[in-house]
C-alpha atoms as a PDB file:
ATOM      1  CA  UNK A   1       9.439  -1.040 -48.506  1.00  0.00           C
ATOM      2  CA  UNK A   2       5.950  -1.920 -48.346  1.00  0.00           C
ATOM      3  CA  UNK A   3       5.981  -3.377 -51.861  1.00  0.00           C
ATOM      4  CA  UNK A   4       9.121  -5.570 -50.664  1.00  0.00           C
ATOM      5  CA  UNK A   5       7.305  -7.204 -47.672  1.00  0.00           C
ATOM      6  CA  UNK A   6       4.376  -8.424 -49.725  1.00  0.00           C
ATOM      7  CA  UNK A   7       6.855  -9.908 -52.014  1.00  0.00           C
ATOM      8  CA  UNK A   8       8.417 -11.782 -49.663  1.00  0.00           C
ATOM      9  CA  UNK A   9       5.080 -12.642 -47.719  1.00  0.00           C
ATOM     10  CA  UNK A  10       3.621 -14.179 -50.979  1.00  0.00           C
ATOM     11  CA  UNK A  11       6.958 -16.455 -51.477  1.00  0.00           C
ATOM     12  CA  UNK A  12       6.295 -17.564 -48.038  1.00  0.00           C
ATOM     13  CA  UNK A  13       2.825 -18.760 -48.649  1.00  0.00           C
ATOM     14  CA  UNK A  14       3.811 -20.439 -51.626  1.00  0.00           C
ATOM     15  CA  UNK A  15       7.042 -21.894 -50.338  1.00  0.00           C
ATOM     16  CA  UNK A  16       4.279 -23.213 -47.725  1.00  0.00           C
ATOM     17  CA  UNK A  17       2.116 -24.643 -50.120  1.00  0.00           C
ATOM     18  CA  UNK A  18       4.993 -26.523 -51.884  1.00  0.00           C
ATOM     19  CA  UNK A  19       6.129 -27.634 -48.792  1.00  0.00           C
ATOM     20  CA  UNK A  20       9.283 -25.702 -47.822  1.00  0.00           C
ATOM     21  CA  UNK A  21       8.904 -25.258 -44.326  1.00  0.00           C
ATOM     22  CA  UNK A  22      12.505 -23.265 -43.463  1.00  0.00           C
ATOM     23  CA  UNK A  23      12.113 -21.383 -46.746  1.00  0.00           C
ATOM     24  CA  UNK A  24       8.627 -20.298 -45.679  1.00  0.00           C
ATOM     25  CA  UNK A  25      10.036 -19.248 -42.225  1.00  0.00           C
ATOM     26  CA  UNK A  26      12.507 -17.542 -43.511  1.00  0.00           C
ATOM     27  CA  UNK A  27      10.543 -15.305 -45.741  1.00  0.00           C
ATOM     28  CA  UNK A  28       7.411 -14.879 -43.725  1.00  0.00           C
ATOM     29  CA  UNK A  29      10.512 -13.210 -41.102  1.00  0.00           C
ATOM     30  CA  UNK A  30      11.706 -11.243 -43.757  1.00  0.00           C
ATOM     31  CA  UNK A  31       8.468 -10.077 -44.569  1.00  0.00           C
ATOM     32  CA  UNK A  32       7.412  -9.401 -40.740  1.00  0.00           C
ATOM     33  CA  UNK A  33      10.757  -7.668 -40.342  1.00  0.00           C
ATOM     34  CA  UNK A  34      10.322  -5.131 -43.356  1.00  0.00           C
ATOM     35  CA  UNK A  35       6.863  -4.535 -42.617  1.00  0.00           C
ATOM     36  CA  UNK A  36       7.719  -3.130 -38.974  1.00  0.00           C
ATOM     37  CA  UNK A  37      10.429  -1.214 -40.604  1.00  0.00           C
ATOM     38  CA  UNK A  38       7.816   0.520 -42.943  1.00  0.00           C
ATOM     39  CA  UNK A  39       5.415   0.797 -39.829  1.00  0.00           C
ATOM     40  CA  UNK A  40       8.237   2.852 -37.683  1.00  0.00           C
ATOM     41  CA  UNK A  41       9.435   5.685 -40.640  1.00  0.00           C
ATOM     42  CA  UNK A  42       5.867   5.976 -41.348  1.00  0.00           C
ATOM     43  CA  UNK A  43       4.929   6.791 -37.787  1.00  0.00           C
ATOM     44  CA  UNK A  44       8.106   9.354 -37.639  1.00  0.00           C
ATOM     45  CA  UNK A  45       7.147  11.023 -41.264  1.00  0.00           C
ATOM     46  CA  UNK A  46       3.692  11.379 -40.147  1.00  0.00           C
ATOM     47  CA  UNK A  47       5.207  12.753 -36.946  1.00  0.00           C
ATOM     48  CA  UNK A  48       7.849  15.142 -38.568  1.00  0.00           C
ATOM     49  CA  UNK A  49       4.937  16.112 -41.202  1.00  0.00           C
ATOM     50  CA  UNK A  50       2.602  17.176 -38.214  1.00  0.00           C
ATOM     51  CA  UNK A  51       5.927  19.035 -36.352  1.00  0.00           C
ATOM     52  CA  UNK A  52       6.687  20.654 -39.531  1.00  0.00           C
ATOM     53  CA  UNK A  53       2.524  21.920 -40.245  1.00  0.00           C
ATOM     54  CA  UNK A  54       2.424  23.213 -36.819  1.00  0.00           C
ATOM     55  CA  UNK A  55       4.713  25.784 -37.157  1.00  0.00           C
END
């Protein structure tokens, strides 16, 4: 998932560049979207991982 939001945070820079404004807004959302998504299961797996050691 990780992999997916720096793909779509490098088309946004370079939709940017080339002067795509909506595309870039777009993407860069995409991007911020995913990334939070990756941020929350990691947070639970490192959680679950920890609740599972501690037994």
């Amino acid at each position: 998932m990780l992999y997916w939001a720096a793909v779509f945070l490098i088309i946004a820079i370079i939709a940017g560049v080339l002067g795509f404004g909506g595309t870039a807004a777009a993407a860069g959302g995409i991007a911020k979207i995913l990334f939070y998504i990756f941020v929350v299961i990691f947070v639970v797996s490192l959680v679950m991982g920890l609740m599972r050691r501690g037994r």
